[in-house]
C-alpha atoms as a PDB file:
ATOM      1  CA  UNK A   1       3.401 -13.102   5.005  1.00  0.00           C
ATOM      2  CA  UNK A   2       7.156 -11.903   5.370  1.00  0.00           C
ATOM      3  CA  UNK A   3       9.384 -12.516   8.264  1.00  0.00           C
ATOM      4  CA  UNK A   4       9.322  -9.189   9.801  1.00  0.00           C
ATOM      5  CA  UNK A   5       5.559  -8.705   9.611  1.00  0.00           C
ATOM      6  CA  UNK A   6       5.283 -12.684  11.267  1.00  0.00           C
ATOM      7  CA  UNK A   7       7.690 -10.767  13.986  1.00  0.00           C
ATOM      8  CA  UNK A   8       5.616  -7.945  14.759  1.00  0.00           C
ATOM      9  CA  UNK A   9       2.560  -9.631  15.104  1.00  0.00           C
ATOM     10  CA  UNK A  10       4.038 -12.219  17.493  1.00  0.00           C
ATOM     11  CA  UNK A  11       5.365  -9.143  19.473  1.00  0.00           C
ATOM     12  CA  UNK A  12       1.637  -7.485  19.040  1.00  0.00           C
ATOM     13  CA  UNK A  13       0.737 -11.031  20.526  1.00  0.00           C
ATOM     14  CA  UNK A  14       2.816 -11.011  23.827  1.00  0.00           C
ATOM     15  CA  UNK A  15       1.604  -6.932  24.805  1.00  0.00           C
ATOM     16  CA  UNK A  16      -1.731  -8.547  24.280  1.00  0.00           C
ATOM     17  CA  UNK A  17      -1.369 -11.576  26.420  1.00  0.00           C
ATOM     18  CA  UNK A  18       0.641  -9.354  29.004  1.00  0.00           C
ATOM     19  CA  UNK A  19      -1.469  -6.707  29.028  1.00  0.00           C
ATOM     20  CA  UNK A  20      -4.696  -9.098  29.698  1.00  0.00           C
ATOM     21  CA  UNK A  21      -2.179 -10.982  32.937  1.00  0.00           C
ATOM     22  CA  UNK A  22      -1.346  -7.702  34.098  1.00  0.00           C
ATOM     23  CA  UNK A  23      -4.965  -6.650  34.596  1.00  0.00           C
ATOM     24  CA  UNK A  24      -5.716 -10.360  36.068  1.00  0.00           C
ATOM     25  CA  UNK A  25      -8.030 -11.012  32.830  1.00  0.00           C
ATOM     26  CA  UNK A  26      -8.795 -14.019  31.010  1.00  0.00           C
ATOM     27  CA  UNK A  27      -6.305 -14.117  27.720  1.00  0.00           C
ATOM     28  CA  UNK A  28      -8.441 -15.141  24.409  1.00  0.00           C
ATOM     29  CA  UNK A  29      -7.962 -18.119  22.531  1.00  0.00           C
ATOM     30  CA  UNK A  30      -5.409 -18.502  20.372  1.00  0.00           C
ATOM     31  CA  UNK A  31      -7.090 -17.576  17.540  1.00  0.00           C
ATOM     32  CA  UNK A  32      -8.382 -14.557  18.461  1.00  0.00           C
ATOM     33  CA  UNK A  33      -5.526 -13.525  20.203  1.00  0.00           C
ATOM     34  CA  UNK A  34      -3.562 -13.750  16.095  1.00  0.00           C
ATOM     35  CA  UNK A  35      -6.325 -11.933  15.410  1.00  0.00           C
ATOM     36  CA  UNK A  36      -6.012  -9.534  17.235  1.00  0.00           C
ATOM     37  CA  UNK A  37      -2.206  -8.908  17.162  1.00  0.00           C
ATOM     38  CA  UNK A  38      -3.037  -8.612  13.772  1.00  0.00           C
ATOM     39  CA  UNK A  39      -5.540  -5.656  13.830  1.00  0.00           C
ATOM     40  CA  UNK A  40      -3.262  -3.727  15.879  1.00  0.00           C
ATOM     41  CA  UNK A  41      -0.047  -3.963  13.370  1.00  0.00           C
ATOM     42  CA  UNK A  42      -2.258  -2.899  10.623  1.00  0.00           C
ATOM     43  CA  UNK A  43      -3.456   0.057  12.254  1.00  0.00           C
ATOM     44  CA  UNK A  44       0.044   0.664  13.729  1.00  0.00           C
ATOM     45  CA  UNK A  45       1.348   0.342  10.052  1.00  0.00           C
ATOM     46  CA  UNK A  46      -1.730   3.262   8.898  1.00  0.00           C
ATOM     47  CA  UNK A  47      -0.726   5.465  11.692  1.00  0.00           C
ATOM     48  CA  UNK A  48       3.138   5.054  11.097  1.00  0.00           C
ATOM     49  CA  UNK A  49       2.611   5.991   7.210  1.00  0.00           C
ATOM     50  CA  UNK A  50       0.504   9.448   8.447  1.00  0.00           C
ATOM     51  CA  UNK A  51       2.670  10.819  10.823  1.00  0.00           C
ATOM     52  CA  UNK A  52       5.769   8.877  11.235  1.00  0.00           C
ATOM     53  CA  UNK A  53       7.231   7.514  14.202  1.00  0.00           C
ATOM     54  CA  UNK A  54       8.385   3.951  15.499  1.00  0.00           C
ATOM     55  CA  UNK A  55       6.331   1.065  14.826  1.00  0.00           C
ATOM     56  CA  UNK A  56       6.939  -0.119  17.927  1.00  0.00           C
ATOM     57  CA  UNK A  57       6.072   3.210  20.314  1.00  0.00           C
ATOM     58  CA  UNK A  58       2.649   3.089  17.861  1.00  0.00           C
ATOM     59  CA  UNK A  59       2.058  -0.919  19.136  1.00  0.00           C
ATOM     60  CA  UNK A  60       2.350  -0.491  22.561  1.00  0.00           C
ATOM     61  CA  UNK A  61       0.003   2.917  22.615  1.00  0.00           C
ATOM     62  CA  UNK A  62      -3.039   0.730  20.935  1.00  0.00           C
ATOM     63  CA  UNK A  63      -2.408  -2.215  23.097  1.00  0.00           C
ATOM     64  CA  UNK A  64      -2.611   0.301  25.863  1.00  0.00           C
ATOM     65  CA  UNK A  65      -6.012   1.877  24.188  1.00  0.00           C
ATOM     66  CA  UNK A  66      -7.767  -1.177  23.536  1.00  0.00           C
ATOM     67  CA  UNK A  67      -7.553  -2.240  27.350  1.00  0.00           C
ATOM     68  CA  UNK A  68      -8.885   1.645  28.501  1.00  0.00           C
ATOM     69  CA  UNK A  69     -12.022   0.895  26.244  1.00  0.00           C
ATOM     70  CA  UNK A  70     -12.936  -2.085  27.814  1.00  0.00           C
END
């Protein structure tokens, strides 16, 4: 795995963990927390490569979907 993509996924990581503080849940393990961070810069990557925009913007907007589903 390449530096950048380590990067993102470590950032993915924190909006998770924040995300779960901020709404006074528990945070998952570590494990599935990786995991997690994971799923969400592959689909940010997918979305990114069909209609453009920053990877970043596209992070924080499933972060903020995945904690409206729950």
């Amino acid at each position: 795995m390449g530096f950048i993509r380590q990067q993102e996924e470590k950032l993915a990581a924190r909006f998770l963990r924040w995300q779960h503080e901020k709404q006074k849940l528990p945070v998952p393990g570590e494990s599935d927390l990786k995991r997690l961070a994971a799923d969400i810069v592959d689909e940010a990557h997918r979305i990114g490569r069909e209609r453009g925009g920053n990877l970043l913007d596209i992070m924080k907007e499933l972060v903020q979907d995945f904690f409206k589903k729950k």
